[in-house]
PDB file of N, CA and C in Angstrom:
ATOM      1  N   UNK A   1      -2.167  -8.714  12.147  1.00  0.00           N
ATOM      2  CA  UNK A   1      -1.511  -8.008  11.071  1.00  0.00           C
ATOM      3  C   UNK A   1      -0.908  -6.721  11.630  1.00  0.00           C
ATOM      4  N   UNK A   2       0.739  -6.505  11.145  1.00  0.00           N
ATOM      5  CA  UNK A   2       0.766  -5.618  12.071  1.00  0.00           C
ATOM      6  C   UNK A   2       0.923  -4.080  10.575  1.00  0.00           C
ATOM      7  N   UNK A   3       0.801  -2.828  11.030  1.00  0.00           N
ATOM      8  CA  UNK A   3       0.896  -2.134  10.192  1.00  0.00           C
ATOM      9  C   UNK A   3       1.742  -0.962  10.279  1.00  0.00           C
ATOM     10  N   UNK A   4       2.792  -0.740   9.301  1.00  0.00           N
ATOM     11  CA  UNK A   4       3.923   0.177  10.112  1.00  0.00           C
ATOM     12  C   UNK A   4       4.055   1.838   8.861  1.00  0.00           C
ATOM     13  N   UNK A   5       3.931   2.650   9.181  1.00  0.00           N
ATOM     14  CA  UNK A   5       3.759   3.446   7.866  1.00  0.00           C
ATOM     15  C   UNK A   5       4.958   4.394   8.298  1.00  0.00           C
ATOM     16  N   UNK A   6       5.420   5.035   6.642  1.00  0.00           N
ATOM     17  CA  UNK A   6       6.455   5.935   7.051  1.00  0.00           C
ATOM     18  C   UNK A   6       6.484   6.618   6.015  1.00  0.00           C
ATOM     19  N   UNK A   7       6.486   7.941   6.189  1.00  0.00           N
ATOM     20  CA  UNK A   7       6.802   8.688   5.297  1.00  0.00           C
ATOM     21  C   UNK A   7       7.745   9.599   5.114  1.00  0.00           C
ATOM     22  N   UNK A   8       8.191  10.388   4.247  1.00  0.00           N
ATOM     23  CA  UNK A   8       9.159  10.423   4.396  1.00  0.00           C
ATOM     24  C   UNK A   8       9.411  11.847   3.217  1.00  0.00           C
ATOM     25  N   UNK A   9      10.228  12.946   3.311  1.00  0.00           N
ATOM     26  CA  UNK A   9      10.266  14.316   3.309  1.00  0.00           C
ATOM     27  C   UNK A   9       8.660  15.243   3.021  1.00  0.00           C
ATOM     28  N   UNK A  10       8.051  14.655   4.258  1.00  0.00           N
ATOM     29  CA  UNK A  10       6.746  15.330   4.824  1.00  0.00           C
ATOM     30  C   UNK A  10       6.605  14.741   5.983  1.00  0.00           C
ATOM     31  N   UNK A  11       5.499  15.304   6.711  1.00  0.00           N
ATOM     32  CA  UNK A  11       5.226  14.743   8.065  1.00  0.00           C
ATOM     33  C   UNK A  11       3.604  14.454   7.789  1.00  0.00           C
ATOM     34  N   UNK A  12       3.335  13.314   7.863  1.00  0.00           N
ATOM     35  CA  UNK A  12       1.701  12.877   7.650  1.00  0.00           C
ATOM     36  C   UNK A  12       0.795  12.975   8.350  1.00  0.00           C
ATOM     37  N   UNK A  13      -0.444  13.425   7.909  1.00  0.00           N
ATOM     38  CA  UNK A  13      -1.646  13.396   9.274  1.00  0.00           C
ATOM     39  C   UNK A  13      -2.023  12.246   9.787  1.00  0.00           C
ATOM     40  N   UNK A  14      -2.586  12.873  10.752  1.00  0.00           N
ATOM     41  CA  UNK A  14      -3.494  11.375  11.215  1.00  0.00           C
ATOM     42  C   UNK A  14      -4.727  10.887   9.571  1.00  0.00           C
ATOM     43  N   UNK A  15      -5.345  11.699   9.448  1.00  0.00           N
ATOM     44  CA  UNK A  15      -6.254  11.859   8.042  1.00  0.00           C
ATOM     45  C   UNK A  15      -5.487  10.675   7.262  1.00  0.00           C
ATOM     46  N   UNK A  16      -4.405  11.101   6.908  1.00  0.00           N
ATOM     47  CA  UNK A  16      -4.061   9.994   5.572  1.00  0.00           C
ATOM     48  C   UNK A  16      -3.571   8.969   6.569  1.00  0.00           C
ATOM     49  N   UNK A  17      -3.581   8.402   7.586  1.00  0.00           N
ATOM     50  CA  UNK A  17      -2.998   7.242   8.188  1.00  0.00           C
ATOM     51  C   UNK A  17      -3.904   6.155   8.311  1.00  0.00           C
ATOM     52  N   UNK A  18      -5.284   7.339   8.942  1.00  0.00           N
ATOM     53  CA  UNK A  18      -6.624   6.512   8.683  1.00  0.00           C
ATOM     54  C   UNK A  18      -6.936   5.746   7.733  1.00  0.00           C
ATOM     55  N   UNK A  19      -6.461   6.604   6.741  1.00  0.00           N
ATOM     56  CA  UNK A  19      -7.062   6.155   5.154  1.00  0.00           C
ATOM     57  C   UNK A  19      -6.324   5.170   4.912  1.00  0.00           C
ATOM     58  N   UNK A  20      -4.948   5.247   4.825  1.00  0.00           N
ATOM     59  CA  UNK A  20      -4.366   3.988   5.047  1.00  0.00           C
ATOM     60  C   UNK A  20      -4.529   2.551   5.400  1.00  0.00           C
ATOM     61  N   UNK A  21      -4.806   2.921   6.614  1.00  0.00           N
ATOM     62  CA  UNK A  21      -5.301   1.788   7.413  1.00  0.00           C
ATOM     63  C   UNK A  21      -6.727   1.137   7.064  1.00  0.00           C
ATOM     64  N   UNK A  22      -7.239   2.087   6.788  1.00  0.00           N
ATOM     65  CA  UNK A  22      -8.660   1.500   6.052  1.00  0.00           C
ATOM     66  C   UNK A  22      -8.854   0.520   5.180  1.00  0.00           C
ATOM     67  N   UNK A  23      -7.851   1.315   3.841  1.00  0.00           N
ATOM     68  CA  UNK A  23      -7.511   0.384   2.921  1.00  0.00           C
ATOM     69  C   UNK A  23      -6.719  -0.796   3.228  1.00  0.00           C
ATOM     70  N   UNK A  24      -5.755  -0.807   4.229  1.00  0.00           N
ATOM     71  CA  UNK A  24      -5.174  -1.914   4.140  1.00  0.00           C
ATOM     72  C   UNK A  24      -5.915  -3.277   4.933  1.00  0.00           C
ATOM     73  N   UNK A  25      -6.946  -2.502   5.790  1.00  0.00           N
ATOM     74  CA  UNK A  25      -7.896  -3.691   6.550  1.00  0.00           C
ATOM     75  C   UNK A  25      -8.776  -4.225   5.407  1.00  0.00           C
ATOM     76  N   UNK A  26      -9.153  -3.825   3.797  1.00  0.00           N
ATOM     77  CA  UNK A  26      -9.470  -3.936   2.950  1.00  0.00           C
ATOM     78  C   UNK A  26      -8.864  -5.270   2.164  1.00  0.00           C
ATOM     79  N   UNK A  27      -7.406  -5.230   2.401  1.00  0.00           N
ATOM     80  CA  UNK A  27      -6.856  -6.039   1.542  1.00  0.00           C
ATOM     81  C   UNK A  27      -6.935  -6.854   2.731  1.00  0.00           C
ATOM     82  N   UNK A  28      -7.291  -7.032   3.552  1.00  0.00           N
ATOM     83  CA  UNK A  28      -6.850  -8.572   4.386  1.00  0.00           C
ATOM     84  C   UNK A  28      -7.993  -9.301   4.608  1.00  0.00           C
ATOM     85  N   UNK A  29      -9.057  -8.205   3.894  1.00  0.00           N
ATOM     86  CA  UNK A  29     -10.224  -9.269   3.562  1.00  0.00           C
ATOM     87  C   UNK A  29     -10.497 -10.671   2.892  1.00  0.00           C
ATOM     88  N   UNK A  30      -9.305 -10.130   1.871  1.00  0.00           N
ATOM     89  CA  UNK A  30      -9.117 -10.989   1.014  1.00  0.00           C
ATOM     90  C   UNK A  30      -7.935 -12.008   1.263  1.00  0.00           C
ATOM     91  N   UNK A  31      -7.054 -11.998   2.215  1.00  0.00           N
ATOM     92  CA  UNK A  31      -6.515 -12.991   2.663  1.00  0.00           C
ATOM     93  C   UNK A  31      -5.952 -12.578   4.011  1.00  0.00           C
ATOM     94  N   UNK A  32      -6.515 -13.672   4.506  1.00  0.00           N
ATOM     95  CA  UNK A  32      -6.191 -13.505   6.239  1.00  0.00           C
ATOM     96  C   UNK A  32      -4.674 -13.753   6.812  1.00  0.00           C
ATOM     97  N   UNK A  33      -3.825 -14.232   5.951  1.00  0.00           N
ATOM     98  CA  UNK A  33      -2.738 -14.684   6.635  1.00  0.00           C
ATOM     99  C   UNK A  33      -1.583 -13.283   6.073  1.00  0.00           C
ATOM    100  N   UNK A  34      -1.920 -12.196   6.196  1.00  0.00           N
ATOM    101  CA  UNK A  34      -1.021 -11.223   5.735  1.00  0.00           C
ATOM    102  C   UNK A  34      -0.709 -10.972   7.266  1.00  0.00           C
ATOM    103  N   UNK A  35       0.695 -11.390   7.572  1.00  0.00           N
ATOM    104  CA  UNK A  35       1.309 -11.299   8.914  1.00  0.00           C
ATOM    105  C   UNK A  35       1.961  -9.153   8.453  1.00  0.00           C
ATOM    106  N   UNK A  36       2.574  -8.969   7.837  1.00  0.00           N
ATOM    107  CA  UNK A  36       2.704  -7.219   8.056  1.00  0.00           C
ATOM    108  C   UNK A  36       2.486  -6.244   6.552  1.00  0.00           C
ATOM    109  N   UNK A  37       2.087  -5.726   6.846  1.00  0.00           N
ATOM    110  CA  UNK A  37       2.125  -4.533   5.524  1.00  0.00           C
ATOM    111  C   UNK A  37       2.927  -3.497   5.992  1.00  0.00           C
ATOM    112  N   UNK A  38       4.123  -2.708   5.184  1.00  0.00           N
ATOM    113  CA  UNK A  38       4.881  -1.518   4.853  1.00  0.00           C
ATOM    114  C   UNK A  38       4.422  -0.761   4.462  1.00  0.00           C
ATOM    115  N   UNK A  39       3.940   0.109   4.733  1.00  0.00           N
ATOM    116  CA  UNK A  39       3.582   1.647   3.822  1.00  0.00           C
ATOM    117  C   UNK A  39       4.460   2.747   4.108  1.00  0.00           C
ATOM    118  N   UNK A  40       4.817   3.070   2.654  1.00  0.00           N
ATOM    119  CA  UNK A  40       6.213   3.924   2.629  1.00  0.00           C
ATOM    120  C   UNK A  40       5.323   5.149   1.748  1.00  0.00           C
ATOM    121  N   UNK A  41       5.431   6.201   2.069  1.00  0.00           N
ATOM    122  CA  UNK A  41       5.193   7.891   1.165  1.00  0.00           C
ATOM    123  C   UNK A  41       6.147   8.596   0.944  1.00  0.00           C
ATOM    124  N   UNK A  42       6.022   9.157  -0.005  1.00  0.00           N
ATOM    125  CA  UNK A  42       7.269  10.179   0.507  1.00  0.00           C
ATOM    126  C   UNK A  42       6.643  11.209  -0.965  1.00  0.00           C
ATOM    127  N   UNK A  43       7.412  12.249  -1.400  1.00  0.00           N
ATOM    128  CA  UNK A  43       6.991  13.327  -2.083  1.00  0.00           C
ATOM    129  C   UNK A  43       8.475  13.431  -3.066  1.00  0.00           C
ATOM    130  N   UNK A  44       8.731  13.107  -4.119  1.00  0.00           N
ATOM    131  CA  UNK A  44       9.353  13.130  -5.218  1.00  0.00           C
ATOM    132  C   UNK A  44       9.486  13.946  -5.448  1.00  0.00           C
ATOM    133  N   UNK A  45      10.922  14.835  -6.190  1.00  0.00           N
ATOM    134  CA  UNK A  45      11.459  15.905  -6.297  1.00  0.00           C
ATOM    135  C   UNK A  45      11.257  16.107  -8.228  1.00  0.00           C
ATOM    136  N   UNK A  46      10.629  16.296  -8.289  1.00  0.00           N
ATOM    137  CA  UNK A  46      10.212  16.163  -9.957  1.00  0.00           C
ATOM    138  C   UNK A  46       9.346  17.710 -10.624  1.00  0.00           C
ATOM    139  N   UNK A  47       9.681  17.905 -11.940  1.00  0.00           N
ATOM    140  CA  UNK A  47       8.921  19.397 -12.724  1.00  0.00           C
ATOM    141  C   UNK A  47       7.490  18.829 -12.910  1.00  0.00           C
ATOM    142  N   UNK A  48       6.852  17.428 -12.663  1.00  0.00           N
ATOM    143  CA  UNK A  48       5.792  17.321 -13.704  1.00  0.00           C
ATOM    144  C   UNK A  48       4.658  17.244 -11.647  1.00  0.00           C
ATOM    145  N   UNK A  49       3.326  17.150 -12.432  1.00  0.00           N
ATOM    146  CA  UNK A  49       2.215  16.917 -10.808  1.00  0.00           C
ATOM    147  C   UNK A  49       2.388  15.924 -10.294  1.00  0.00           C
ATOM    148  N   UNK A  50       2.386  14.581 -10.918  1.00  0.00           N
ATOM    149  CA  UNK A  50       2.493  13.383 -10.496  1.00  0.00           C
ATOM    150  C   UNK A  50       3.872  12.915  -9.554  1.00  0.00           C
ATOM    151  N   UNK A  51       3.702  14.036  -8.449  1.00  0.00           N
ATOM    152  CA  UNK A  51       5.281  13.081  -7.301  1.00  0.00           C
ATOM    153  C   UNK A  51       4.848  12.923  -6.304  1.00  0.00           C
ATOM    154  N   UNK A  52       3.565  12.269  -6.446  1.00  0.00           N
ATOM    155  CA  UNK A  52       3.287  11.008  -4.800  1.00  0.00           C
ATOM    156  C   UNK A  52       3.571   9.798  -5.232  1.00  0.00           C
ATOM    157  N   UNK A  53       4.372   9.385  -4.209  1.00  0.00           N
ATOM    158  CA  UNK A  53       4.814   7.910  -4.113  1.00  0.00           C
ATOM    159  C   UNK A  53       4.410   6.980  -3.219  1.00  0.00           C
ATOM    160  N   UNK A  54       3.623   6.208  -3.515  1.00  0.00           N
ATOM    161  CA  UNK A  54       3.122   4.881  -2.578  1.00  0.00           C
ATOM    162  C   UNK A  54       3.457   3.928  -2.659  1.00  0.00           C
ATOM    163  N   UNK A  55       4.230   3.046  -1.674  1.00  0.00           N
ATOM    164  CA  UNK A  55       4.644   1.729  -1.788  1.00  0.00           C
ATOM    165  C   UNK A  55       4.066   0.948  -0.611  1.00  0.00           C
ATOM    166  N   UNK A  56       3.838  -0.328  -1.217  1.00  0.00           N
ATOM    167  CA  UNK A  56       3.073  -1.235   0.017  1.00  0.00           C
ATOM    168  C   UNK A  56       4.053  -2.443   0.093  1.00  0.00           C
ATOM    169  N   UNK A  57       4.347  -2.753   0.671  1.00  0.00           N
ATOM    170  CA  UNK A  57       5.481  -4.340   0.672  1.00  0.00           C
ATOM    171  C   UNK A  57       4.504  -4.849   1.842  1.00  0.00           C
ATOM    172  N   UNK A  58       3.592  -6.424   1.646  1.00  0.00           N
ATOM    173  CA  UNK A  58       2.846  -6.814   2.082  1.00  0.00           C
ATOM    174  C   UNK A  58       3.384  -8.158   2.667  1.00  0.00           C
ATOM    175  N   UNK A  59       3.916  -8.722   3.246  1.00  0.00           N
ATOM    176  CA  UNK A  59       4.679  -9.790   4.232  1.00  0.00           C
ATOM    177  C   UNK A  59       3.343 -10.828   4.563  1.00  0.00           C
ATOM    178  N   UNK A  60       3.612 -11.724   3.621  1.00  0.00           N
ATOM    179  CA  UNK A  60       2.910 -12.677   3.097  1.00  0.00           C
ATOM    180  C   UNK A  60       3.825 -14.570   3.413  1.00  0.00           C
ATOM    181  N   UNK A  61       3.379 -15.511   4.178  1.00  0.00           N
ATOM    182  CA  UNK A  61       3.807 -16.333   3.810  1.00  0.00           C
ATOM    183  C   UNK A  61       4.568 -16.962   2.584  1.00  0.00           C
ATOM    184  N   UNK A  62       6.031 -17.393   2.857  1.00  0.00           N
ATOM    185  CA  UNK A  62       6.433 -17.364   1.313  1.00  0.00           C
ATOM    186  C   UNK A  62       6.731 -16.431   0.281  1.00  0.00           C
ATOM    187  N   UNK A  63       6.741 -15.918  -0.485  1.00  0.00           N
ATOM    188  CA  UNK A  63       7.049 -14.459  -1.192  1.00  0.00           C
ATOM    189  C   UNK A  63       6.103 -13.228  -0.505  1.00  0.00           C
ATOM    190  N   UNK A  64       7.076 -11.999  -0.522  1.00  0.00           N
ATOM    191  CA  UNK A  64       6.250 -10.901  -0.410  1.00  0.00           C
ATOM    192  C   UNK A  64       5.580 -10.091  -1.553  1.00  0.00           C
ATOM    193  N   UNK A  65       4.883  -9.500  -1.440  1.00  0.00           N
ATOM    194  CA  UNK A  65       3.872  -8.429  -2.456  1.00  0.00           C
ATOM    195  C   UNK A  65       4.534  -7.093  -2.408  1.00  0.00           C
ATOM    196  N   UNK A  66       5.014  -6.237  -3.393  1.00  0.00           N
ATOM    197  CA  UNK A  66       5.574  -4.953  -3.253  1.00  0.00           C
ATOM    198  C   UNK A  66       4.894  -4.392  -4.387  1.00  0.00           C
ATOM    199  N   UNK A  67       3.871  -3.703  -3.950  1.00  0.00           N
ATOM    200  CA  UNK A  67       3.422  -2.540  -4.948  1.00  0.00           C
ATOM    201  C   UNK A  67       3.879  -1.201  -5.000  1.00  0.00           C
ATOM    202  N   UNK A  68       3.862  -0.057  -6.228  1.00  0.00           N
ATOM    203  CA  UNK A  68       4.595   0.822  -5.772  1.00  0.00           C
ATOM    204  C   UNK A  68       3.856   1.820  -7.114  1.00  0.00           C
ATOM    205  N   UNK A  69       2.840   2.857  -6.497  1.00  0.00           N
ATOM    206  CA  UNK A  69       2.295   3.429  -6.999  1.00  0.00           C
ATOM    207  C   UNK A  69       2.770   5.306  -6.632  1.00  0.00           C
ATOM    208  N   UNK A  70       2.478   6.180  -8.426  1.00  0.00           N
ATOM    209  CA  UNK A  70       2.562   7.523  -8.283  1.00  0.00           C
ATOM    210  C   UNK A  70       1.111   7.900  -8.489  1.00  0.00           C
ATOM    211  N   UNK A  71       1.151   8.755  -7.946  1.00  0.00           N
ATOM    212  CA  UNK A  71       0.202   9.817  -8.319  1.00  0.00           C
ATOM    213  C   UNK A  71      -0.213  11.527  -7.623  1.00  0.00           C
ATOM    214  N   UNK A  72      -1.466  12.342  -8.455  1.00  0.00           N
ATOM    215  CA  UNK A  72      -1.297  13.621  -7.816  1.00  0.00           C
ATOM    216  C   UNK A  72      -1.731  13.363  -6.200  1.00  0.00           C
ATOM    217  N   UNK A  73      -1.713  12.471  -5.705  1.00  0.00           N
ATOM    218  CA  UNK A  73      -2.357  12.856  -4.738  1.00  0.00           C
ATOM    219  C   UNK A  73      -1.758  11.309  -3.500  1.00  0.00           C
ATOM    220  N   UNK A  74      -1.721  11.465  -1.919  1.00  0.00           N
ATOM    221  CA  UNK A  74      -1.252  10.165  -1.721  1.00  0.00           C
ATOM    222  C   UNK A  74      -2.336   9.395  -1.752  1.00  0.00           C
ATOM    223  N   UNK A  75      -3.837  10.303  -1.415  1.00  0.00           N
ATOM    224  CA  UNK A  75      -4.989   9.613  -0.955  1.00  0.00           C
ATOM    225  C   UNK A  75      -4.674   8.237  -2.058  1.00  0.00           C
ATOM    226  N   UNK A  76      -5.100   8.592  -3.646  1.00  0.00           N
ATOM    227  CA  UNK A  76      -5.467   7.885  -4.843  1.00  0.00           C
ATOM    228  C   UNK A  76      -3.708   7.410  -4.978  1.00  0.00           C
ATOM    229  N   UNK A  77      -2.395   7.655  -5.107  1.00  0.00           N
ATOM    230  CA  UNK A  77      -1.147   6.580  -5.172  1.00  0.00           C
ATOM    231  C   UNK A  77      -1.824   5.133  -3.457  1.00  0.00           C
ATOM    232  N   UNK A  78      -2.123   5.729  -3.043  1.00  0.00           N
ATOM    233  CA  UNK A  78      -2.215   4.568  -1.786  1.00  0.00           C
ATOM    234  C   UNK A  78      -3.920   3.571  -2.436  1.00  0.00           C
ATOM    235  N   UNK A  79      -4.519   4.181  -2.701  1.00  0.00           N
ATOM    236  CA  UNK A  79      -6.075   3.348  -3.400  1.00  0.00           C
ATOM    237  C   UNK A  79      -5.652   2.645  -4.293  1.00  0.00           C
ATOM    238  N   UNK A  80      -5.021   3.060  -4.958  1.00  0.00           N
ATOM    239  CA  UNK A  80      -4.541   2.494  -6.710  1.00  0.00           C
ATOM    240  C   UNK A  80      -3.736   1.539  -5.923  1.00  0.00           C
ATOM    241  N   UNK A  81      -2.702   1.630  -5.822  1.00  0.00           N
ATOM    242  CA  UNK A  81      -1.554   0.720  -4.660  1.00  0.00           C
ATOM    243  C   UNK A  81      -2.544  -0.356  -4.015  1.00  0.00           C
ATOM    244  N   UNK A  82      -3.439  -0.427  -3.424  1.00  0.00           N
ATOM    245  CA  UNK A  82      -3.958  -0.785  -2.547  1.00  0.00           C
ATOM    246  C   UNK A  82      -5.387  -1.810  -3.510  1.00  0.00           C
ATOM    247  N   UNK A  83      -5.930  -1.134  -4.339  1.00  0.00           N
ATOM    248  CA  UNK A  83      -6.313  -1.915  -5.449  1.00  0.00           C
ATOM    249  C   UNK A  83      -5.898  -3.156  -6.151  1.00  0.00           C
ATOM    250  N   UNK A  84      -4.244  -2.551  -6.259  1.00  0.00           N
ATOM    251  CA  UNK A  84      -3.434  -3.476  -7.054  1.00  0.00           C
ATOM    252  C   UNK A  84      -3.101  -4.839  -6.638  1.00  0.00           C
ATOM    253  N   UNK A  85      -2.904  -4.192  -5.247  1.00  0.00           N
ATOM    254  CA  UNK A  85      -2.375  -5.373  -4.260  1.00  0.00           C
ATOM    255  C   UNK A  85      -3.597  -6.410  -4.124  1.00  0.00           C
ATOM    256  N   UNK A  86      -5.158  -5.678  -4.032  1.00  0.00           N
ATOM    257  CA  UNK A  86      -5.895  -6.871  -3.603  1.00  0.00           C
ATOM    258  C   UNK A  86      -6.221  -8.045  -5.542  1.00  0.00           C
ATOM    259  N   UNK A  87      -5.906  -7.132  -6.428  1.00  0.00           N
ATOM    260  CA  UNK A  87      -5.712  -8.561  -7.518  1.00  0.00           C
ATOM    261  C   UNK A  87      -5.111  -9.478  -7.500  1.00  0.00           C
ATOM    262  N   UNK A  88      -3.581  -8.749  -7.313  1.00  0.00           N
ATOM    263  CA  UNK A  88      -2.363  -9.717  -6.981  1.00  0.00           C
ATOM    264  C   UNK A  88      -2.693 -10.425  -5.771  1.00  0.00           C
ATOM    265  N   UNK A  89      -2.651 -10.860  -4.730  1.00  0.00           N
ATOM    266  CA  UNK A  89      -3.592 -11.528  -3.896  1.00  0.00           C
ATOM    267  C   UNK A  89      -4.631 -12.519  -4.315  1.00  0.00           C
ATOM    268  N   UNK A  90      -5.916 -11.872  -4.951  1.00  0.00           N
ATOM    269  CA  UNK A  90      -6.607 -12.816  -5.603  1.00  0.00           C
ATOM    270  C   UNK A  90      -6.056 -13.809  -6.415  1.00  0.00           C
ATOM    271  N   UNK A  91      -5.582 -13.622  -7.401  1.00  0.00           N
ATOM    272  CA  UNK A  91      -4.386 -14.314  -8.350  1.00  0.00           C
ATOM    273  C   UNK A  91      -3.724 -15.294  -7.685  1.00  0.00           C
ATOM    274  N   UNK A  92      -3.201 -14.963  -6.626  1.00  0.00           N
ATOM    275  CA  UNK A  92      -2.228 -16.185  -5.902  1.00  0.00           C
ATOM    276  C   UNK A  92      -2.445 -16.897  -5.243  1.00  0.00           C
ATOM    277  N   UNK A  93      -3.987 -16.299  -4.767  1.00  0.00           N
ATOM    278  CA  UNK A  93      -4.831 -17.353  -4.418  1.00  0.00           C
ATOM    279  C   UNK A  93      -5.574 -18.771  -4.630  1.00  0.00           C
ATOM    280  N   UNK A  94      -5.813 -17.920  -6.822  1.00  0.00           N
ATOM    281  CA  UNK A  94      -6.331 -18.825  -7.053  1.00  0.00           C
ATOM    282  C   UNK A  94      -5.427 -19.871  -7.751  1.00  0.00           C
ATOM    283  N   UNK A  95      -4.235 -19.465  -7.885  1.00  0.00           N
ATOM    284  CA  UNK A  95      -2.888 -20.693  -7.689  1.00  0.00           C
ATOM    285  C   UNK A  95      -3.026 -21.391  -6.900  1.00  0.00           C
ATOM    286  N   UNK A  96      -3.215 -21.304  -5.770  1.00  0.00           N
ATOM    287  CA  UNK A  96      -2.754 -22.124  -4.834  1.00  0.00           C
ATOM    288  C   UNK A  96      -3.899 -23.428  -4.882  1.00  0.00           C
ATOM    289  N   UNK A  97      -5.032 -23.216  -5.266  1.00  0.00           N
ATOM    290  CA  UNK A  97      -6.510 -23.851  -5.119  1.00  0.00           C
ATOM    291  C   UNK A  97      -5.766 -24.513  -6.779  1.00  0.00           C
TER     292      UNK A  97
END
């Protein structure tokens, strides 16, 4: 699985890359054939708290998975994101069975 992250009007720590990566070794628990995950950040130009942006585009045999979560914070837009993704997953799993 390969994992490519980018963010984008900030420069990211190692800290949140970890975390990243954590979570995303999380979702491939749940299915082994996830050949790449996208992780895109970036910081939204907005009056209200909520301008973290997390997107995951998960490169999946056959259709891809694109989640795309806000929130105050990237830690929790990337968990929530990352949450989401492992239902959707489950779900298409149990299609396939």
């Amino acid at each position: 699985m390969n994992i490519i992250f980018q963010s984008i009007n900030f420069k990211a720590d190692i800290k949140l890359k970890d975390f990243t990566k954590k979570k995303i070794k999380k979702i491939n628990l749940f299915y082994n054939k996830i050949i790449s995950v996208f992780v895109l950040t970036k910081v939204e130009n907005s009056s209200n708290k909520i301008n973290k942006y997390a997107e995951l585009k998960i490169g999946i045999p056959g259709n891809s998975i694109i989640v795309k979560k806000r929130s105050r914070s990237f830690e929790e837009a990337i968990k929530i994101a990352s949450e989401s993704a492992q239902r959707i997953i489950k779900k298409r799993k149990e299609k396939i069975r």
